[in-house]
PDB file of N, CA and C in Angstrom:
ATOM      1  N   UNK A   1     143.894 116.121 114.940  1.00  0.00           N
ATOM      2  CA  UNK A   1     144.844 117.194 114.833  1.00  0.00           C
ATOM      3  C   UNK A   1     145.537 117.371 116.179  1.00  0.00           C
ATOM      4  N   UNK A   2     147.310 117.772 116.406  1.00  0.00           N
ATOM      5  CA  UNK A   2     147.697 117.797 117.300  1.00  0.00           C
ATOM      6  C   UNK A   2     147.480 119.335 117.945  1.00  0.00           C
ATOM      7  N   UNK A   3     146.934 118.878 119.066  1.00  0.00           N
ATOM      8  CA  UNK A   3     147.100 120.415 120.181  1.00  0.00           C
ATOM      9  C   UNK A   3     148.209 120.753 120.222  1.00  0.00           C
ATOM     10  N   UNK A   4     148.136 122.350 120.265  1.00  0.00           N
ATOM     11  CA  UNK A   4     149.214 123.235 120.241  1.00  0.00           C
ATOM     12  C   UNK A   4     149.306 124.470 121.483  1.00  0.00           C
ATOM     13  N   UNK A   5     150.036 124.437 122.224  1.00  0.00           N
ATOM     14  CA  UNK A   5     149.770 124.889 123.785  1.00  0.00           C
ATOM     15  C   UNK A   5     150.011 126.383 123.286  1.00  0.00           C
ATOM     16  N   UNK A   6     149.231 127.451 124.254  1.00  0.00           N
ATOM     17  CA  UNK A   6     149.469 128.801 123.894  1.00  0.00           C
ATOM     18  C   UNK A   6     149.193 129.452 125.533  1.00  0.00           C
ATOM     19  N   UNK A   7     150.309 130.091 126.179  1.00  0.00           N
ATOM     20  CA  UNK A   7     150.441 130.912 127.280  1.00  0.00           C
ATOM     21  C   UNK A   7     149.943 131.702 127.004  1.00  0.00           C
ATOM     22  N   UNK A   8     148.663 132.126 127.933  1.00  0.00           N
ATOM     23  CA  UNK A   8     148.570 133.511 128.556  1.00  0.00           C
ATOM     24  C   UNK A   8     148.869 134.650 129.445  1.00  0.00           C
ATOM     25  N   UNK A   9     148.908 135.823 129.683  1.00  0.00           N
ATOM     26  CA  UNK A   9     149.356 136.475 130.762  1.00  0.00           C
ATOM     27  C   UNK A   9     147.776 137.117 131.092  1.00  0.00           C
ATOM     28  N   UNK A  10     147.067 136.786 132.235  1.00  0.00           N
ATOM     29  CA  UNK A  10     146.091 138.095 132.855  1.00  0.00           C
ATOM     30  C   UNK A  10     146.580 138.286 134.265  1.00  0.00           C
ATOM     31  N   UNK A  11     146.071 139.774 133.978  1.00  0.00           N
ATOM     32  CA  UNK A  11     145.859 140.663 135.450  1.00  0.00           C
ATOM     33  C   UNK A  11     145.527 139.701 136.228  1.00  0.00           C
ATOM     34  N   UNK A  12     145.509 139.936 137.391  1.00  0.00           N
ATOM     35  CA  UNK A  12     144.176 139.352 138.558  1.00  0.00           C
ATOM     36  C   UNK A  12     142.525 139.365 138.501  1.00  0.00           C
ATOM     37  N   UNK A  13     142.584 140.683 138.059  1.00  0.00           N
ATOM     38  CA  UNK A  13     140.916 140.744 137.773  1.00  0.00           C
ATOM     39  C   UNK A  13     140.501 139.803 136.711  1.00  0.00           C
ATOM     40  N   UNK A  14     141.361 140.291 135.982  1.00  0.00           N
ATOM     41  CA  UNK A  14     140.751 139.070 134.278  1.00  0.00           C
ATOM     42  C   UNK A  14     140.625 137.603 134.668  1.00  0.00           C
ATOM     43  N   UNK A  15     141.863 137.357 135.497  1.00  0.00           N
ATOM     44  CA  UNK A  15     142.133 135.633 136.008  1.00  0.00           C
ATOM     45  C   UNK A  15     141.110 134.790 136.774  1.00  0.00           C
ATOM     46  N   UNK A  16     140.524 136.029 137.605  1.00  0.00           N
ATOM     47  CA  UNK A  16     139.217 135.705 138.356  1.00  0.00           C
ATOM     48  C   UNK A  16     138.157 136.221 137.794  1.00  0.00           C
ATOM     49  N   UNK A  17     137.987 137.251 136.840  1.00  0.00           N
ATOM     50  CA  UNK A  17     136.739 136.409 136.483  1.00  0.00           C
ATOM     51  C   UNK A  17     136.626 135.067 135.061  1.00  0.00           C
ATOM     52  N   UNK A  18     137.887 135.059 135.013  1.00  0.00           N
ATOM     53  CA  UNK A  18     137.818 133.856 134.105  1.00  0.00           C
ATOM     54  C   UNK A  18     137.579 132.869 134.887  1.00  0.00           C
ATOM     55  N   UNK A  19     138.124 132.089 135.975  1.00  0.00           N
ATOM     56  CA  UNK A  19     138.230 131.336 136.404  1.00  0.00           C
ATOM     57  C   UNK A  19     136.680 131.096 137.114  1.00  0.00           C
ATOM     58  N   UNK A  20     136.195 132.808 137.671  1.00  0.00           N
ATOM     59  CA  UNK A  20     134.695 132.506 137.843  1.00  0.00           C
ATOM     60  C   UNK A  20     133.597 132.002 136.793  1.00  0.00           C
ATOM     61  N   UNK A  21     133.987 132.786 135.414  1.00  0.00           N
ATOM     62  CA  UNK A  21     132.868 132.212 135.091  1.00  0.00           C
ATOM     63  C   UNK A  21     132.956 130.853 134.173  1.00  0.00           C
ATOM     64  N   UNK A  22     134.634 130.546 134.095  1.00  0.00           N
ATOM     65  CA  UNK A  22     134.728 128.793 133.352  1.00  0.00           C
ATOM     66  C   UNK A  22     133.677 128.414 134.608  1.00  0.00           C
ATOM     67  N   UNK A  23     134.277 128.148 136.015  1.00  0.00           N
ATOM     68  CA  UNK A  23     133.209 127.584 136.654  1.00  0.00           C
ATOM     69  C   UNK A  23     131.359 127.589 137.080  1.00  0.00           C
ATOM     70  N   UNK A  24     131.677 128.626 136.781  1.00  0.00           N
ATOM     71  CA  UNK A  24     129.767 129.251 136.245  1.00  0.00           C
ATOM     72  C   UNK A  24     129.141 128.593 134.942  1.00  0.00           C
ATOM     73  N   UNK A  25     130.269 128.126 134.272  1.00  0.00           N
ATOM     74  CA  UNK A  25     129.553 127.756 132.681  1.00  0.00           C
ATOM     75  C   UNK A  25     129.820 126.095 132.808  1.00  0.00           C
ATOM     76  N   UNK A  26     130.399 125.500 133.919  1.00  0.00           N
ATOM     77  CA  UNK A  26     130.387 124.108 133.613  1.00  0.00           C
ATOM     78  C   UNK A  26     131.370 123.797 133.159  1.00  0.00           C
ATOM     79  N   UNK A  27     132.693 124.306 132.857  1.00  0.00           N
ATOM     80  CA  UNK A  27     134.124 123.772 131.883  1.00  0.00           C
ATOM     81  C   UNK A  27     134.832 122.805 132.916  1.00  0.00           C
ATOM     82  N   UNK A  28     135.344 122.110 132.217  1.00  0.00           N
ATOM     83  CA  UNK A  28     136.338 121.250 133.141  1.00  0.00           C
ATOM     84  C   UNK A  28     137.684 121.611 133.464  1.00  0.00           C
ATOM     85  N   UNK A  29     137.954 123.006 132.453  1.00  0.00           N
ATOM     86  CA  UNK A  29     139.350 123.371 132.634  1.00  0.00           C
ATOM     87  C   UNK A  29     139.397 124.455 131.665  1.00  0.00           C
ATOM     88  N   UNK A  30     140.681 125.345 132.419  1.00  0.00           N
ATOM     89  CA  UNK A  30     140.280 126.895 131.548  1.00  0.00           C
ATOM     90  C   UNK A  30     141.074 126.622 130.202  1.00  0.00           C
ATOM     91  N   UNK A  31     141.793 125.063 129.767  1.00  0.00           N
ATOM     92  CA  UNK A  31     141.403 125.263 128.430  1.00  0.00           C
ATOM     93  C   UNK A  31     140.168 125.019 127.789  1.00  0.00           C
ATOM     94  N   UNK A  32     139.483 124.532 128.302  1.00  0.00           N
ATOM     95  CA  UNK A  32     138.132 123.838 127.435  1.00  0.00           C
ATOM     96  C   UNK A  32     137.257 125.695 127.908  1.00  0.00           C
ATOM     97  N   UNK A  33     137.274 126.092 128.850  1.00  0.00           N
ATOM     98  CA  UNK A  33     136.598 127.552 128.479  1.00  0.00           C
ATOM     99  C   UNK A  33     137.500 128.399 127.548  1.00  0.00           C
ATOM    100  N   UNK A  34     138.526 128.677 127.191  1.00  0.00           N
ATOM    101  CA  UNK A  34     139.268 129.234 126.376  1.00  0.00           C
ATOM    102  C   UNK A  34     138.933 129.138 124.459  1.00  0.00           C
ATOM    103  N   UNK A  35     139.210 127.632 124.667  1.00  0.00           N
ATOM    104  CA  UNK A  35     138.654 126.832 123.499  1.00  0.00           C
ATOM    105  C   UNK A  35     137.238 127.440 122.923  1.00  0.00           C
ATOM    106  N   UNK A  36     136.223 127.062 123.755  1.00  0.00           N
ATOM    107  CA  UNK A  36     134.747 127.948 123.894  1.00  0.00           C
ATOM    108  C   UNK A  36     134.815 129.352 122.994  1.00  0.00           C
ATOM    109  N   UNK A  37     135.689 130.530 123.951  1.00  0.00           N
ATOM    110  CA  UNK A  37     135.423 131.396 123.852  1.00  0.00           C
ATOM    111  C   UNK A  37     135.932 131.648 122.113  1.00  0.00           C
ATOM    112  N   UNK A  38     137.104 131.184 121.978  1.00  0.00           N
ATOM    113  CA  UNK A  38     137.474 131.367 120.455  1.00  0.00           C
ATOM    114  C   UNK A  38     136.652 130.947 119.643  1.00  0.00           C
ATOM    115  N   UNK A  39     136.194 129.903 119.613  1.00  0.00           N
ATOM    116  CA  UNK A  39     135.079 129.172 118.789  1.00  0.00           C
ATOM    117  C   UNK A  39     134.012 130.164 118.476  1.00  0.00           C
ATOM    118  N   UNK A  40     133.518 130.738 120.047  1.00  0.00           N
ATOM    119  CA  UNK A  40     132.260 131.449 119.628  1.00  0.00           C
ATOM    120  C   UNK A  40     132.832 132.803 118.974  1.00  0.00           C
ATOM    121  N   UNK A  41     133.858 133.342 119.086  1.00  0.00           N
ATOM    122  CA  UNK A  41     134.951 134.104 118.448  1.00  0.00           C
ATOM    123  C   UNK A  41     134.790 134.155 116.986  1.00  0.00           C
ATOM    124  N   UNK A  42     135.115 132.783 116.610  1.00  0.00           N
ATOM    125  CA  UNK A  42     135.506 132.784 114.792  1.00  0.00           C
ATOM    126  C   UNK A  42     134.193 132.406 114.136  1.00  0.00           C
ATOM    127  N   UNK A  43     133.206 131.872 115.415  1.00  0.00           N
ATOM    128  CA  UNK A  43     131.703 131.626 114.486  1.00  0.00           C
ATOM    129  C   UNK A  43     131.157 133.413 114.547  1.00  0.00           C
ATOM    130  N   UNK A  44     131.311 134.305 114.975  1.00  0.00           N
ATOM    131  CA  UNK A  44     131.043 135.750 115.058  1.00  0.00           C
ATOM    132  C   UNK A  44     131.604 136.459 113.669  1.00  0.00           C
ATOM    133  N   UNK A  45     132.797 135.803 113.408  1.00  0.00           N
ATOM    134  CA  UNK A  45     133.760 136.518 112.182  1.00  0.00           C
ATOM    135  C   UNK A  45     133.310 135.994 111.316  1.00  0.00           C
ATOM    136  N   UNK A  46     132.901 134.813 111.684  1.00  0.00           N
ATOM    137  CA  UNK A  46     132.209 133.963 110.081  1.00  0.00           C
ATOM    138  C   UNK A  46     131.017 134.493 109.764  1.00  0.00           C
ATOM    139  N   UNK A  47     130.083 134.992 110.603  1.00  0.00           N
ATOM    140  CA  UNK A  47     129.065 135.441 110.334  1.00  0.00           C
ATOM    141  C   UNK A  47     128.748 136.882 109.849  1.00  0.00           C
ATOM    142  N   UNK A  48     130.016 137.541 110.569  1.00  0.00           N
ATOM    143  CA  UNK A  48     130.424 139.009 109.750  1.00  0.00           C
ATOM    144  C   UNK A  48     130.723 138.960 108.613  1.00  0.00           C
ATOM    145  N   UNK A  49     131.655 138.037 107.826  1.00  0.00           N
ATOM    146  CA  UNK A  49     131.987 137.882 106.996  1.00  0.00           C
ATOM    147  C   UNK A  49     130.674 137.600 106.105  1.00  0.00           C
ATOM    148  N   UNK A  50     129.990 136.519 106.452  1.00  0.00           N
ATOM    149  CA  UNK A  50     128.704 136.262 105.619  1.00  0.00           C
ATOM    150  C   UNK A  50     128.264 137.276 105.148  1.00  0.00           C
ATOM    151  N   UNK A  51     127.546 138.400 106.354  1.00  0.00           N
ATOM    152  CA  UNK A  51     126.836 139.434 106.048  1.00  0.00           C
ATOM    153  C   UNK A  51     127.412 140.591 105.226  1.00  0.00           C
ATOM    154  N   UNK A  52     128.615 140.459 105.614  1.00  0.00           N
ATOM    155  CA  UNK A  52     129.120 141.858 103.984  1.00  0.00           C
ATOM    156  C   UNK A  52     129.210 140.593 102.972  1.00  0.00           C
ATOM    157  N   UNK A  53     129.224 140.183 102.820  1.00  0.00           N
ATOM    158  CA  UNK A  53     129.163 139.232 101.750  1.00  0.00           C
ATOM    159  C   UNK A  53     127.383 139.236 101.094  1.00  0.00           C
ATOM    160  N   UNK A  54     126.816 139.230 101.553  1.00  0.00           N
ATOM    161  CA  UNK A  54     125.229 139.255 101.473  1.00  0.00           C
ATOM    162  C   UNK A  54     124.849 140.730 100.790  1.00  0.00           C
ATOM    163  N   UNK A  55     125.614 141.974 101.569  1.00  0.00           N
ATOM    164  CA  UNK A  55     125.404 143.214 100.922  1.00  0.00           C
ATOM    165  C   UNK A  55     125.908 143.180 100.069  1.00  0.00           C
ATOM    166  N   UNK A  56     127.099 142.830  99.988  1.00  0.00           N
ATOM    167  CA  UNK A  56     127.833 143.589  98.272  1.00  0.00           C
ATOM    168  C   UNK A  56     127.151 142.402  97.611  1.00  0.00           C
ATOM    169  N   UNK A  57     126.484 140.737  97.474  1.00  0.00           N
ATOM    170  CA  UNK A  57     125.721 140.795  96.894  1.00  0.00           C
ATOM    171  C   UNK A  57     124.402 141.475  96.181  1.00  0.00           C
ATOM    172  N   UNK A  58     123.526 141.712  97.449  1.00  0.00           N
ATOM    173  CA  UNK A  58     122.132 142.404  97.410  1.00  0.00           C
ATOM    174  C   UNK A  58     122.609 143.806  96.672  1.00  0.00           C
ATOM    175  N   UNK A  59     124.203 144.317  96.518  1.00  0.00           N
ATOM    176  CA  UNK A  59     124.114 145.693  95.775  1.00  0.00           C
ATOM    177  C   UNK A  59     124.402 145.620  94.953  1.00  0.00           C
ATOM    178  N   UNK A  60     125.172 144.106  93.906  1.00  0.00           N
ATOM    179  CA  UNK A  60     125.571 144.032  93.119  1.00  0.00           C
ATOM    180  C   UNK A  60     124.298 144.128  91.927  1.00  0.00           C
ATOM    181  N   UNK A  61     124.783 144.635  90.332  1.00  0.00           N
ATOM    182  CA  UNK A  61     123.795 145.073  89.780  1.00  0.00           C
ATOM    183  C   UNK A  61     123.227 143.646  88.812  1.00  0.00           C
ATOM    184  N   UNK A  62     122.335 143.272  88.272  1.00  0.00           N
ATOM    185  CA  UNK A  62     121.866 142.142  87.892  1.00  0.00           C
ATOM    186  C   UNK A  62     122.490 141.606  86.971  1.00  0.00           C
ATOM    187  N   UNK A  63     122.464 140.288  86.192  1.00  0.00           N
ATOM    188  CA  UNK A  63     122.861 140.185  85.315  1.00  0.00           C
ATOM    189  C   UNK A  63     123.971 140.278  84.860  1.00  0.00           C
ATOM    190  N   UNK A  64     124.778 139.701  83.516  1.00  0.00           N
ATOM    191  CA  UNK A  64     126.223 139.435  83.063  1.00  0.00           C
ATOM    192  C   UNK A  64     126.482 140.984  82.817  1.00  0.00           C
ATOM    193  N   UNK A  65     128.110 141.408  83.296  1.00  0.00           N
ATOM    194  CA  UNK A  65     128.479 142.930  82.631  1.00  0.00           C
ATOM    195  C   UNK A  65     128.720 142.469  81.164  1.00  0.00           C
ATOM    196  N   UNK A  66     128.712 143.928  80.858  1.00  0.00           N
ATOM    197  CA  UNK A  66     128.822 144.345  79.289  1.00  0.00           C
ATOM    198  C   UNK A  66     130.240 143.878  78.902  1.00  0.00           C
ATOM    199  N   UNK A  67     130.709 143.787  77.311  1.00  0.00           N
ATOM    200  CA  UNK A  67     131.701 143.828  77.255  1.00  0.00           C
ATOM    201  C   UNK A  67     132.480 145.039  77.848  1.00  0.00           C
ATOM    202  N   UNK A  68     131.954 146.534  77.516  1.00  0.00           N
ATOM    203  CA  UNK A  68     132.521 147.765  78.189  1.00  0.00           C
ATOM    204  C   UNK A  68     133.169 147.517  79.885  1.00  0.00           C
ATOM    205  N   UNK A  69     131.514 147.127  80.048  1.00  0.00           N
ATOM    206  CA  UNK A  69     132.052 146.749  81.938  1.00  0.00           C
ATOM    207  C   UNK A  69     132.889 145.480  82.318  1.00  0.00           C
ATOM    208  N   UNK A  70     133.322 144.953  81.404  1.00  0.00           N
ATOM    209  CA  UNK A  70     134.524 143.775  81.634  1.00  0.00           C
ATOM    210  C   UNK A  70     136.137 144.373  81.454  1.00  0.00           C
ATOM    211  N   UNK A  71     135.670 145.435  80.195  1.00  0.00           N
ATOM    212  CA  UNK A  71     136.900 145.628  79.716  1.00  0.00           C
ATOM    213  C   UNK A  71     137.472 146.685  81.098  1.00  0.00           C
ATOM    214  N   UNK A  72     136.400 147.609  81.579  1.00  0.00           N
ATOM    215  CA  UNK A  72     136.918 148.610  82.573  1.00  0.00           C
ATOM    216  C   UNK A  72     137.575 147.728  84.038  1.00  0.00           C
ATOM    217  N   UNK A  73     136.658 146.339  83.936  1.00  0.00           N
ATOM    218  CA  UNK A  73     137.157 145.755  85.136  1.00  0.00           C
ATOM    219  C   UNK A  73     138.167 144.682  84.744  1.00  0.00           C
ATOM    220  N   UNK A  74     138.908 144.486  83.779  1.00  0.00           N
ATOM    221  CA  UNK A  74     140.173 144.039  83.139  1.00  0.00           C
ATOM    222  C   UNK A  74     140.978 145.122  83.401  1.00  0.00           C
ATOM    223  N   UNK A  75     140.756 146.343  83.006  1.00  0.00           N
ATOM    224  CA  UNK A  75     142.044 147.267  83.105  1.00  0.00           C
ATOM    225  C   UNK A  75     142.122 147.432  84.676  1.00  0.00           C
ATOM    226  N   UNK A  76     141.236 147.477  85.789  1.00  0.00           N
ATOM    227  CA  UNK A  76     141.093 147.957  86.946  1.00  0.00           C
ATOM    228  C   UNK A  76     142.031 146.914  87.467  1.00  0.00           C
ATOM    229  N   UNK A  77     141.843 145.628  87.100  1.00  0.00           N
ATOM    230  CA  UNK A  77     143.020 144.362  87.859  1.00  0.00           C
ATOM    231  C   UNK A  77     144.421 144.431  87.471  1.00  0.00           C
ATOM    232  N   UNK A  78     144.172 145.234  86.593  1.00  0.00           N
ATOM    233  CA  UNK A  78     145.636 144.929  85.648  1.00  0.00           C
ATOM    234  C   UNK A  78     145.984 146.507  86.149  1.00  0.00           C
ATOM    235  N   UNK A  79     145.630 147.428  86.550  1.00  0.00           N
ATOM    236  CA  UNK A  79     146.374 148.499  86.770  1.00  0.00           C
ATOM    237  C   UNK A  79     146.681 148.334  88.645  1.00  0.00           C
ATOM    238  N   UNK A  80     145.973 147.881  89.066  1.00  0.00           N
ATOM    239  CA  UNK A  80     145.687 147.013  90.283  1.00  0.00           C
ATOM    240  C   UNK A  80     147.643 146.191  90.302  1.00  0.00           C
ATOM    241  N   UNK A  81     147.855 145.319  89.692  1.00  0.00           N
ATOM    242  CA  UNK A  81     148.494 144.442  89.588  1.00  0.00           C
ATOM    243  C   UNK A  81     150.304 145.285  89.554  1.00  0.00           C
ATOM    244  N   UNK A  82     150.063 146.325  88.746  1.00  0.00           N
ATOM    245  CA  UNK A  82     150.860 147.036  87.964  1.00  0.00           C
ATOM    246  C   UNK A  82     151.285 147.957  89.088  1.00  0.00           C
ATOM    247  N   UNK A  83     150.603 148.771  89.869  1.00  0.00           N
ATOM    248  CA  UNK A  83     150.714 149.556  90.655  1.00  0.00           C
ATOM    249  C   UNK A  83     150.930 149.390  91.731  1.00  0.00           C
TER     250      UNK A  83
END
């Protein structure tokens, strides 16, 4: 996949301690710490995501709904849709 360049603007403070701690962590360059930080970024969101995903499983109620509880959640998409 082709890299796609993205400018930043930091303060001074932010710039140094970025620049301190890419070099504290071993990066070869503050894109490869940048890179890093997003990564560990979207693996955080992925894992948020998991976990409400896990509850509204664990709260969901057992078993196939009723015809009743299909029909209420047919009208709910469709008034959903409508509105």
């Amino acid at each position: 996949m082709k890299a796609v360049t993205i400018n930043i603007s930091l303060n001074p403070d932010l710039a140094d301690f970025a620049r301190a701690d890419s070099e504290a962590g071993a990066f070869d360059s503050m894109s490869e710490y940048m890179r890093e930080l997003i990564r560990r970024r979207r693996e955080a969101k992925i894992a948020e995501d998991v976990a409400t995903l896990e509850r509204a499983i664990a709260g969901a109620p057992a078993g196939d709904p009723s015809e009743a509880e299909l029909r209420q959640i047919y009208a709910a998409a469709k008034a959903g849709r409508e509105g």
